[in-house]
N, C-alpha and C. Protein backbone atom coordinates (compact mmCIF):
# COMPACT_ATOMS: atom_id res chain seq x y z
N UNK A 1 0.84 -1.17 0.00
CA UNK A 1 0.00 0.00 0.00
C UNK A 1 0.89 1.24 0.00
N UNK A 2 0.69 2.14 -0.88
CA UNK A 2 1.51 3.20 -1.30
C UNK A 2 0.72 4.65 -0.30
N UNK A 3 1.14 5.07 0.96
CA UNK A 3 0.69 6.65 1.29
C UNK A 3 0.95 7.64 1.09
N UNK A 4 -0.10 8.25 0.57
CA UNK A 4 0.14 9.56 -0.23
C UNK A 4 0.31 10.65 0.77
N UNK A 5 1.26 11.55 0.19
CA UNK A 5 1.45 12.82 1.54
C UNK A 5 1.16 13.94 0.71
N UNK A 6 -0.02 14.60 0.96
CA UNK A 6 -0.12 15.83 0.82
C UNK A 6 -0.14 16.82 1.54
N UNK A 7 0.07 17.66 1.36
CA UNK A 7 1.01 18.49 2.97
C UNK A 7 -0.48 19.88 1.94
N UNK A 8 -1.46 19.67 2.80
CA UNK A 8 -1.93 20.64 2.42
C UNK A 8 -2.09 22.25 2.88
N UNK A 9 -1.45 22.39 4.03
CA UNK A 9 -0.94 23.54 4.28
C UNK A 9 -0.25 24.66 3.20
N UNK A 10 1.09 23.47 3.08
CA UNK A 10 1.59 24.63 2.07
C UNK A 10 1.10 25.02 0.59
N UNK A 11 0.20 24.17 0.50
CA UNK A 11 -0.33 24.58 -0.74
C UNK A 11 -1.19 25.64 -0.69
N UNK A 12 -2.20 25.81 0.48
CA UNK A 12 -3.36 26.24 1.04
C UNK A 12 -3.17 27.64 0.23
N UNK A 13 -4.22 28.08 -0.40
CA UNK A 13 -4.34 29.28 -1.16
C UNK A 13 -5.35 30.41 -0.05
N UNK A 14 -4.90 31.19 0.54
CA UNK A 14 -5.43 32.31 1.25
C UNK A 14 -6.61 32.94 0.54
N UNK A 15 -7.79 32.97 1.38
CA UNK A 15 -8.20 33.74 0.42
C UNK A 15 -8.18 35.35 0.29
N UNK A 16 -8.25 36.02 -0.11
CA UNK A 16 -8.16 37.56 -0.35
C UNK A 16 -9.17 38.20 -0.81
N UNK A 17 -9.91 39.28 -0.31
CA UNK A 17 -10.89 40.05 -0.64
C UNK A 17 -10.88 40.77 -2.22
N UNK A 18 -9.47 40.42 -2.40
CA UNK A 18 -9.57 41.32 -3.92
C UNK A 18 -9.98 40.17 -4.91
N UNK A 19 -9.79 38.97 -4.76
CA UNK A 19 -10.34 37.89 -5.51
C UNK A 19 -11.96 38.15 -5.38
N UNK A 20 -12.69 38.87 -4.73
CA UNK A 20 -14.52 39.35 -4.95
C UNK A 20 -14.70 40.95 -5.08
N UNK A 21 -13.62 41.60 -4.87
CA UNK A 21 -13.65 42.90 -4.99
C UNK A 21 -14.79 43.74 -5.51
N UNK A 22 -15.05 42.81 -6.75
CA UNK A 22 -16.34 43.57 -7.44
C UNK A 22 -17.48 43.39 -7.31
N UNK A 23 -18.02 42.11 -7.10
CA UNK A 23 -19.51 41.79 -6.71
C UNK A 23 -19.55 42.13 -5.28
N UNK A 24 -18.38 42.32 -4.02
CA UNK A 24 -18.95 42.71 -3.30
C UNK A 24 -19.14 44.26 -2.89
N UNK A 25 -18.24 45.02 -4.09
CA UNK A 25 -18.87 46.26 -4.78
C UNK A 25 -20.26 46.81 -4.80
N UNK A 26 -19.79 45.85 -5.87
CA UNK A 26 -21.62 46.57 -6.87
C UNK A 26 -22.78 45.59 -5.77
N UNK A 27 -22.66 45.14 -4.62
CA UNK A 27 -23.77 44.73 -3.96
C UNK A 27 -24.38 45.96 -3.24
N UNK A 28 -22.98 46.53 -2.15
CA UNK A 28 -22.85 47.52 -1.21
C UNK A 28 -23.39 48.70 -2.42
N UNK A 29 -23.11 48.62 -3.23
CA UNK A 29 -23.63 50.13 -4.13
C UNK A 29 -24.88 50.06 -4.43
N UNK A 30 -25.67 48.63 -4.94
CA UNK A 30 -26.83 48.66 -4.84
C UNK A 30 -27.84 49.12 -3.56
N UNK A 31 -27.37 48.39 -2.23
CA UNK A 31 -27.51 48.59 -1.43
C UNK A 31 -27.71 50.22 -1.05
N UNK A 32 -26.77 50.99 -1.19
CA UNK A 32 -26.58 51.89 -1.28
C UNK A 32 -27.58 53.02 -1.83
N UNK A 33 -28.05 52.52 -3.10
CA UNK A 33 -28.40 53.44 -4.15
C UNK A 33 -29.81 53.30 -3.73
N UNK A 34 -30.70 52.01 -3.23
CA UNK A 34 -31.52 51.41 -3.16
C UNK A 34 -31.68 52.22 -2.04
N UNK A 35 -31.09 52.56 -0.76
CA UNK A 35 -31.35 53.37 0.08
C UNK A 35 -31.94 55.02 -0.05
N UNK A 36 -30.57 55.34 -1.41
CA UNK A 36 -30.98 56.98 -1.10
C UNK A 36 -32.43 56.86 -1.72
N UNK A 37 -32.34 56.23 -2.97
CA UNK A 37 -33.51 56.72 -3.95
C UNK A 37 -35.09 56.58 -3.47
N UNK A 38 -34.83 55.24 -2.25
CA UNK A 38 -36.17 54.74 -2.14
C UNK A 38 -37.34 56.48 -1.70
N UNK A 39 -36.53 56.72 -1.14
CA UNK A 39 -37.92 58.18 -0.47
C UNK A 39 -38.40 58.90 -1.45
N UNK A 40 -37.37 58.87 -2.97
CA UNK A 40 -37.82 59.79 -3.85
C UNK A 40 -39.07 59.13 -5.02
N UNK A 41 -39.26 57.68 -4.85
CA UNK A 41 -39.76 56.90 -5.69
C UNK A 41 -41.42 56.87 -5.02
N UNK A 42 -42.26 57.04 -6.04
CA UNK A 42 -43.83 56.67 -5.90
C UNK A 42 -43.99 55.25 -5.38
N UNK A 43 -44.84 54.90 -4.86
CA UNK A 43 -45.37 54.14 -4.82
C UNK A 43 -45.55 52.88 -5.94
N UNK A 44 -45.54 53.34 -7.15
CA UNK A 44 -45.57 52.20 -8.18
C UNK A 44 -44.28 52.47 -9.05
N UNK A 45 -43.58 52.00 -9.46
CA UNK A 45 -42.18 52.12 -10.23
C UNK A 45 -42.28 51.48 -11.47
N UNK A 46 -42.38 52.40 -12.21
CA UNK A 46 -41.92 51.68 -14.05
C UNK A 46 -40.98 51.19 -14.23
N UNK A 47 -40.77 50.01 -14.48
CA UNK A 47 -39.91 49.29 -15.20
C UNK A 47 -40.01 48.40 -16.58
N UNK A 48 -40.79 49.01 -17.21
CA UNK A 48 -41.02 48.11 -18.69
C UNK A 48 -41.65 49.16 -19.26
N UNK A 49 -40.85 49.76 -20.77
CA UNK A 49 -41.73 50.66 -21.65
C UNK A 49 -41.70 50.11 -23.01
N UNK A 50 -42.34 50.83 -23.52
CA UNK A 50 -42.72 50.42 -24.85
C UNK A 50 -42.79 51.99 -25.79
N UNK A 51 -42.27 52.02 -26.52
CA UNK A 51 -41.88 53.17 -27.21
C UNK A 51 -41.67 54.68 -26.24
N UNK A 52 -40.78 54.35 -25.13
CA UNK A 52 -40.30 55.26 -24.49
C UNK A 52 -41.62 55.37 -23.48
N UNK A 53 -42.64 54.60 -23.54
CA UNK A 53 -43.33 55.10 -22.07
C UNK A 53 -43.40 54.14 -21.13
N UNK A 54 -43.62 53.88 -19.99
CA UNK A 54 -43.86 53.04 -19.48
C UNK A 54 -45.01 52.20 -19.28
N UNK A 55 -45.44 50.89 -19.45
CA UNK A 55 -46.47 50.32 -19.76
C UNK A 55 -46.50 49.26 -18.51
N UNK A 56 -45.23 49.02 -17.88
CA UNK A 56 -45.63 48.12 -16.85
C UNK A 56 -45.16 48.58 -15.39
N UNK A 57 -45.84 48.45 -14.44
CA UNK A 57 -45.56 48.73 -13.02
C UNK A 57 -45.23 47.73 -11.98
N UNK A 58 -43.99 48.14 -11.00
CA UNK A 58 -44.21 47.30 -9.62
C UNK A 58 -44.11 47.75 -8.74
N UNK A 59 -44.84 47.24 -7.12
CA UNK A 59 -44.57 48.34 -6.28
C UNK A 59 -43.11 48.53 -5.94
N UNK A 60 -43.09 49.78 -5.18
CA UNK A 60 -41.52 50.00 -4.78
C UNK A 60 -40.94 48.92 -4.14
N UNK A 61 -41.54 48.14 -3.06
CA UNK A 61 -40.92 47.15 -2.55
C UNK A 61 -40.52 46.40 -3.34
N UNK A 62 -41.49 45.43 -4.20
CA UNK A 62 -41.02 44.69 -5.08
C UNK A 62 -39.97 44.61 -5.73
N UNK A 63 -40.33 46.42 -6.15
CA UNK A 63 -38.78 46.54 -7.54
C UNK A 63 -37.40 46.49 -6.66
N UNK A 64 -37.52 46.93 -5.37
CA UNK A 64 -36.43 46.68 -5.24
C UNK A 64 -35.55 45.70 -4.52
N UNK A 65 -36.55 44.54 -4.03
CA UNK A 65 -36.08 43.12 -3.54
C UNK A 65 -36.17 42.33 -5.18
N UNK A 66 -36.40 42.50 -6.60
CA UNK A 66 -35.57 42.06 -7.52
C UNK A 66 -34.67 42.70 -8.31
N UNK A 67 -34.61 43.99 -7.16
CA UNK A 67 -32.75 44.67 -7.64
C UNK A 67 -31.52 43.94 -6.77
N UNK A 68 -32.18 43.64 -5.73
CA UNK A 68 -31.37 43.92 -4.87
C UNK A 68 -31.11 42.15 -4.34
N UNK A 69 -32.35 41.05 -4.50
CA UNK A 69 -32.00 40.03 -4.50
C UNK A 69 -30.97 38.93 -5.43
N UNK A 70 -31.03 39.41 -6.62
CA UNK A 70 -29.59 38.94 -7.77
C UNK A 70 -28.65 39.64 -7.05
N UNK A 71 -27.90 40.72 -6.68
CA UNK A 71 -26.95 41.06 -6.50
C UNK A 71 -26.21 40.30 -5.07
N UNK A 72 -27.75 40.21 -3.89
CA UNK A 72 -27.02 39.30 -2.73
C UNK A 72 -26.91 37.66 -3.64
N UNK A 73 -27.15 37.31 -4.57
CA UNK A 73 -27.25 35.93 -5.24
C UNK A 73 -25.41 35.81 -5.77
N UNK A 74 -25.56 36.91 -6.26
CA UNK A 74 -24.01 36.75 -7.30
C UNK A 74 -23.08 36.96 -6.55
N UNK A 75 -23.48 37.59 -5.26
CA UNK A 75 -22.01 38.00 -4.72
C UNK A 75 -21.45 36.73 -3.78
N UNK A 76 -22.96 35.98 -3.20
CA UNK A 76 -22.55 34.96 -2.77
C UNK A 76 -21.89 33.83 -3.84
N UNK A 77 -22.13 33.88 -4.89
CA UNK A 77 -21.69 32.88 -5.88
C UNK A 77 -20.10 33.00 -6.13
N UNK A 78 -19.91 34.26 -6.12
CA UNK A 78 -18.75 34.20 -6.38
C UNK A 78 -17.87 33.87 -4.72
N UNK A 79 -18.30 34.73 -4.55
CA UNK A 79 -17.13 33.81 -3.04
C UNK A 79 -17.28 32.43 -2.64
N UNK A 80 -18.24 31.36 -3.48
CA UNK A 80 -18.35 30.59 -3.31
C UNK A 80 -17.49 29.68 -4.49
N UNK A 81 -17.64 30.31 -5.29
CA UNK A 81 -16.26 29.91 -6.34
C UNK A 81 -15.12 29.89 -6.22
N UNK A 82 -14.76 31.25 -5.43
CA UNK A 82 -13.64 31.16 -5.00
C UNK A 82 -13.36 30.46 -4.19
N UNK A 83 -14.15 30.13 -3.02
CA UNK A 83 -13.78 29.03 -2.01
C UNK A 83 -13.74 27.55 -2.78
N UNK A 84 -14.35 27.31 -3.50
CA UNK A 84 -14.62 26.01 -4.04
C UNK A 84 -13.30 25.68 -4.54
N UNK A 85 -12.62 26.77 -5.75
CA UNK A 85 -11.54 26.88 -6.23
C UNK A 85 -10.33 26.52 -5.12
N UNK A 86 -10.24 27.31 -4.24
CA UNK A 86 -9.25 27.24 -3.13
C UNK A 86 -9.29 25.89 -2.65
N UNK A 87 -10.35 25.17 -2.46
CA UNK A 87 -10.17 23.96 -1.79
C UNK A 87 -9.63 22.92 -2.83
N UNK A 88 -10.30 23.30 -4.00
CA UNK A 88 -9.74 22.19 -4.88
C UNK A 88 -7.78 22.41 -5.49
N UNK A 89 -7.80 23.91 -4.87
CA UNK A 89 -6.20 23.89 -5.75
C UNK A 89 -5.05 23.49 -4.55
N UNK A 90 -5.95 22.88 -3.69
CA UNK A 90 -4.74 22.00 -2.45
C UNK A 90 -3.95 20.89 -2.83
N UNK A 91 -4.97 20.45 -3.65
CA UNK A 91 -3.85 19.20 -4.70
C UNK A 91 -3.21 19.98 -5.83
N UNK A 92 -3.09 20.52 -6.42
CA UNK A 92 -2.44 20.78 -6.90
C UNK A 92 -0.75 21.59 -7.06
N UNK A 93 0.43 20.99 -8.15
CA UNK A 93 1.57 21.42 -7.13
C UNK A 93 1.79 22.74 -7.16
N UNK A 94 2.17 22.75 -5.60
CA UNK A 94 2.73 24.48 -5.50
C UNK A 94 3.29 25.66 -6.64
N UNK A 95 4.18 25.10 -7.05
CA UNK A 95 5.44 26.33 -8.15
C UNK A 95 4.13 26.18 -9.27
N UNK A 96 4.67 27.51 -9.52
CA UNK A 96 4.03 27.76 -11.03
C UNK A 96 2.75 27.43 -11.17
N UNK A 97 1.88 27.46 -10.65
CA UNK A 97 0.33 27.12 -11.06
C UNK A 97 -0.22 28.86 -11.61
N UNK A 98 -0.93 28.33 -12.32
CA UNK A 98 -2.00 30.23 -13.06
C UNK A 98 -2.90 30.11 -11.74
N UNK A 99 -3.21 29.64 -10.80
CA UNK A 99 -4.47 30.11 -10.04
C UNK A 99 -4.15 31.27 -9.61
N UNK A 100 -3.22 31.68 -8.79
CA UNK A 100 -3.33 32.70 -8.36
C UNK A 100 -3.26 34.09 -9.21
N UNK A 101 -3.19 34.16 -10.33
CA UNK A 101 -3.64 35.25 -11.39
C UNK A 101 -4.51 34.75 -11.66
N UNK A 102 -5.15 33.76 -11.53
CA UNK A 102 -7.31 33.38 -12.42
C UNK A 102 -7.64 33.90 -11.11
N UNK A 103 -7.54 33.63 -9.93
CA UNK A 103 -8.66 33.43 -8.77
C UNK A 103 -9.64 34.93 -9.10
N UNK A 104 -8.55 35.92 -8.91
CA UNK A 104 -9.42 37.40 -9.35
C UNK A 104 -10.36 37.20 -10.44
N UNK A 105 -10.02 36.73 -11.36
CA UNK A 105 -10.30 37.44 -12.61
C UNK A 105 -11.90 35.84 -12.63
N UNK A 106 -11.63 34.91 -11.87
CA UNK A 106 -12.61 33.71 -11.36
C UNK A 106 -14.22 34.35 -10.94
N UNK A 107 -13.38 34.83 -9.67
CA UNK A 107 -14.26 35.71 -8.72
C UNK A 107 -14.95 37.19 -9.42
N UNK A 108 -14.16 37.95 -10.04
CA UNK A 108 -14.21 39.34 -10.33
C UNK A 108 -15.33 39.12 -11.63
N UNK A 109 -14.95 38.15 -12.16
CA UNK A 109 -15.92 38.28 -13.35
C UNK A 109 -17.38 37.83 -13.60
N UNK A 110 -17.75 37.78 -12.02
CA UNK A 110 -19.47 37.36 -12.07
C UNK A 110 -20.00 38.61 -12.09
N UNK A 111 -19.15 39.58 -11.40
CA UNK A 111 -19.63 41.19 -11.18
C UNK A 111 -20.16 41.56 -12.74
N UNK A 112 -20.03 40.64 -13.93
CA UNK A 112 -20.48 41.27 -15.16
C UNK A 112 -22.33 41.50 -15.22
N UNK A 113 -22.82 40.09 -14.61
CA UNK A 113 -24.33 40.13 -14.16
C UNK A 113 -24.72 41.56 -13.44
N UNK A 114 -24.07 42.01 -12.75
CA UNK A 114 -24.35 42.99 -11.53
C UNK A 114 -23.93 44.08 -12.20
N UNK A 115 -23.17 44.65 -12.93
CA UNK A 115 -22.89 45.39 -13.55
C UNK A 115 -23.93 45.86 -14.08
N UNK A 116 -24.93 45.18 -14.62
CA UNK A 116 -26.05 45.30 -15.90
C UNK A 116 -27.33 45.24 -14.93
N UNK A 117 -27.30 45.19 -13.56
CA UNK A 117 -28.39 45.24 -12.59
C UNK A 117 -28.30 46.61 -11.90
N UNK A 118 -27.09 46.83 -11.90
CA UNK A 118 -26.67 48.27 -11.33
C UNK A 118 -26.96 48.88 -12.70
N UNK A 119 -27.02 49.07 -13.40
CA UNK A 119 -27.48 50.17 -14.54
C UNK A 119 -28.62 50.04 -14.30
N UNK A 120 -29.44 48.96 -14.42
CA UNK A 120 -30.68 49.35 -14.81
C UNK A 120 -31.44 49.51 -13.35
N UNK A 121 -30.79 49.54 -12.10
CA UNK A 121 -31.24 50.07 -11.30
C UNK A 121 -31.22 51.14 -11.50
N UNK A 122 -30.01 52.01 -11.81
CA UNK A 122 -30.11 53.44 -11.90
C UNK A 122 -30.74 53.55 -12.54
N UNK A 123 -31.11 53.53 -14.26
CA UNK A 123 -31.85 54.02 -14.89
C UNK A 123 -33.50 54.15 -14.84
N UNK A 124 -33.57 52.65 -13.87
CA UNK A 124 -34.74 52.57 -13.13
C UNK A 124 -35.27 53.79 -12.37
N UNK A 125 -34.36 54.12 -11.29
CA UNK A 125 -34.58 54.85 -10.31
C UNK A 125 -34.47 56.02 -10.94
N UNK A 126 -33.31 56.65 -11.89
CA UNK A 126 -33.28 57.62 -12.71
C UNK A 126 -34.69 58.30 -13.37
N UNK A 127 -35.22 57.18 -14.09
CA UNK A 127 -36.75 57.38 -14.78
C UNK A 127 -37.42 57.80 -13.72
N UNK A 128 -37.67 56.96 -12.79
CA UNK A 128 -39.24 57.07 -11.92
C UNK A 128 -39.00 58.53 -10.59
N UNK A 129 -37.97 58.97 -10.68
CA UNK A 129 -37.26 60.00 -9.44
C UNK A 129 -37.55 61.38 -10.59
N UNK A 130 -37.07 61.23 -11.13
CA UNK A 130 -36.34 62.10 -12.26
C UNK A 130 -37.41 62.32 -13.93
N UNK A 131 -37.37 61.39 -14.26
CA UNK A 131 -38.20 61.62 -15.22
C UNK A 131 -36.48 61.55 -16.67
N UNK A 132 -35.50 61.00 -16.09
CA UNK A 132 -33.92 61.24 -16.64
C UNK A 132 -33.88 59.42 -17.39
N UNK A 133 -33.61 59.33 -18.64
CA UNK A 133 -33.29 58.03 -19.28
C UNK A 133 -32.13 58.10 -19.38
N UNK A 134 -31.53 57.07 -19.05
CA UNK A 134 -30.32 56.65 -19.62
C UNK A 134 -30.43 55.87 -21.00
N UNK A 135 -29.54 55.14 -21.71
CA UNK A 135 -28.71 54.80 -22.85
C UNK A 135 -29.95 53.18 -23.01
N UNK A 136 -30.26 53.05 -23.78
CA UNK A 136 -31.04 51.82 -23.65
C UNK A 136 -30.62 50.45 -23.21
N UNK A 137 -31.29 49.70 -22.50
CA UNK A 137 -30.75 48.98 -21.35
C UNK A 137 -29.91 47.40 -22.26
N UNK A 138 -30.23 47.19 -23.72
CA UNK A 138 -29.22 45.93 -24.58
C UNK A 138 -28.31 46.96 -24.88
N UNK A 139 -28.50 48.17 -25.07
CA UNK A 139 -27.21 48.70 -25.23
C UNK A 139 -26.10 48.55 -24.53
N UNK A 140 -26.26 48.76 -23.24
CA UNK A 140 -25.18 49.13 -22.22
C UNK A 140 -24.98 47.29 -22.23
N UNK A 141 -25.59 46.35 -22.48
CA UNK A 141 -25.37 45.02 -21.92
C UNK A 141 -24.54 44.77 -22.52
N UNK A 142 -24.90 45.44 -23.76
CA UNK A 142 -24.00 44.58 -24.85
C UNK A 142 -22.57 45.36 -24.85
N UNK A 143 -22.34 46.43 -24.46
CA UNK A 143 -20.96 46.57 -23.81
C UNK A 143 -20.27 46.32 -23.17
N UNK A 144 -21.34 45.92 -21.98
CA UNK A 144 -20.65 45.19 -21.28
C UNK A 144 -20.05 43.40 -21.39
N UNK A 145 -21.02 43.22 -22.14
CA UNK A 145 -20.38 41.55 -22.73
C UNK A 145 -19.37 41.61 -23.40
N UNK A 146 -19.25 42.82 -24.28
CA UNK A 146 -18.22 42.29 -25.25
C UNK A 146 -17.05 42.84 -24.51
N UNK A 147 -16.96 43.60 -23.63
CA UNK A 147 -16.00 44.18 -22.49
C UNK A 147 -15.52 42.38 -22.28
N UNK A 148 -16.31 41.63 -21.36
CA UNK A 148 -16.46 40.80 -20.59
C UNK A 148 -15.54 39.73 -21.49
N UNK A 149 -15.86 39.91 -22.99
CA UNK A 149 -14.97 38.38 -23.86
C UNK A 149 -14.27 38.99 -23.87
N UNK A 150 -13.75 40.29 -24.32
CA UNK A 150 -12.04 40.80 -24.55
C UNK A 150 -11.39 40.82 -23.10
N UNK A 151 -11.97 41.05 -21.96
CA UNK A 151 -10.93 40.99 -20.51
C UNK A 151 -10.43 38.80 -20.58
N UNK A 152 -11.86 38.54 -20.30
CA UNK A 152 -11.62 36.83 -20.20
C UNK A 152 -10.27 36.62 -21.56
N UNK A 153 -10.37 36.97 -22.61
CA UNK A 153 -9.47 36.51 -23.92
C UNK A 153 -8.29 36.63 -23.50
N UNK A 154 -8.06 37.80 -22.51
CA UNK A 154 -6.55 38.58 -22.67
C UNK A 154 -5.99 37.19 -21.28
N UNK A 155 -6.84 37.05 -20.26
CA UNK A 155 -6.54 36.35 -19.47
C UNK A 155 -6.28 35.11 -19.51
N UNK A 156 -7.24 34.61 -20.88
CA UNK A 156 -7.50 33.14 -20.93
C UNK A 156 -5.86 33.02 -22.01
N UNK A 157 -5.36 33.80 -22.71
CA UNK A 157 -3.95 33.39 -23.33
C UNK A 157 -3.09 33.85 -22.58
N UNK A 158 -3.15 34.60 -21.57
CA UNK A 158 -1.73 34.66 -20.61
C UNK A 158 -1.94 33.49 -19.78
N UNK A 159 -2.49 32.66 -19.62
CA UNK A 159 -2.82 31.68 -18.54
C UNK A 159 -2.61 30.76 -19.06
N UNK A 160 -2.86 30.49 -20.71
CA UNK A 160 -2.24 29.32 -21.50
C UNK A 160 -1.01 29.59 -21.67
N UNK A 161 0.01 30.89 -21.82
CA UNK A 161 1.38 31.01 -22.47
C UNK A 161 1.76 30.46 -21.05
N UNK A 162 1.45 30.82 -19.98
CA UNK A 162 2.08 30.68 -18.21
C UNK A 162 2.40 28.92 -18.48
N UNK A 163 0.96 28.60 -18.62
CA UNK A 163 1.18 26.95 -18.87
C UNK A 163 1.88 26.57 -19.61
N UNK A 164 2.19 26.75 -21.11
CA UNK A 164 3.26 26.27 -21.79
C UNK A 164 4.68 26.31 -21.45
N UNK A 165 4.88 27.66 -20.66
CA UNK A 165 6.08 28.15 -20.23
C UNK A 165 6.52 26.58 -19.29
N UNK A 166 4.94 26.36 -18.63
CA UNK A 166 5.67 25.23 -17.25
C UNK A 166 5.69 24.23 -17.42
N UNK A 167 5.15 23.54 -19.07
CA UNK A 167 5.35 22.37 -19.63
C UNK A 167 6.64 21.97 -20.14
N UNK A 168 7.22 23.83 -20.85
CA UNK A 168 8.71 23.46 -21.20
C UNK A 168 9.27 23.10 -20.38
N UNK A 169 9.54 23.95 -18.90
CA UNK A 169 10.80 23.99 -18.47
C UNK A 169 10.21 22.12 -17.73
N UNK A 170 9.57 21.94 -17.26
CA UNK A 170 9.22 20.69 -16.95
C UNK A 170 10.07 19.58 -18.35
N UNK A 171 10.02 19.69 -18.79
CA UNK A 171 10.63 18.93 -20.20
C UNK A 171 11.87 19.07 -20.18
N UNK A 172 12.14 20.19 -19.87
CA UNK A 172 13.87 20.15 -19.90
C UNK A 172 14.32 19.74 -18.89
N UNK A 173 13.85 19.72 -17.67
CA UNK A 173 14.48 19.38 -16.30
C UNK A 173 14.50 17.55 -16.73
């Protein structure tokens, strides 16, 4: 019988607040925003128009326990990724691994959902406070997605060159 020693201490990946930095951001900002605006908002809140007017209503409460419930959803998701991640990169060997440049970018990049909940909260709250539109709401998404494939692209080939780098020198040793 062969015993395996994994010394999982030293592998143990810490976790760090900057690996969620952003979803637990844009939660606290929702949070936030959801606070000042609520006193300025009617009773019924538009959120669905149809050639620039509004055609559908919810009450204030409502609208804003489904602003504000995705954002406590994602932020837990991601620190739950990250933890998940961390436990699983105990087997794996110490030198040279990409986790610790993914874990951020693991964690950081659920904030893209929330990103696009925080706009259209504002613009939400913007409209019904204000009578003020913002930029139309596939617009801004779709900036933000294609934001979202060019950050992941740049990461996802430095994380493959990192790996090749540790296949060579592994080969030469």
């Amino acid at each position: 019988m062969v015993a395996i020693n994994v010394s999982v201490q030293e592998n143990k990946t810490r976790f760090r607040w900057t690996y969620v930095v952003l979803p637990v951001t844009l939660f606290l900002l929702s949070l936030i925003l959801a606070a000042c605006f609520y006193p300025f908002l009617s009773n019924e809140i538009a959120y669905h128009f149809q050639n620039d007017s509004p055609d559908r209503w919810l009450s204030r409460g409502a609208f804003i326990g489904w602003m504000v419930i995705p954002q406590v959803f994602f932020t837990l998701l991601s620190i739950g990724v990250v933890r998940l991640v961390m436990m699983t990169s105990r087997y794996l060997p110490a030198d040279g691994s990409p986790l610790k440049n993914l874990l951020p970018v693991m964690g950081n990049m659920i904030a893209l959902p929330q990103v696009i909940f925080t706009f259209a909260m504002i613009d939400f709250f913007l409209y019904n406070a204000y009578q003020v539109k913002l930029i139309p709401l596939w617009v801004f998404t779709l900036i933000v997605l294609v934001l979202g494939v060019i950050i992941l692209s740049v990461f996802f080939i430095r994380a493959s060159r990192q790996s090749r780098r540790l296949k060579a020198n592994i080969r030469q040793e």
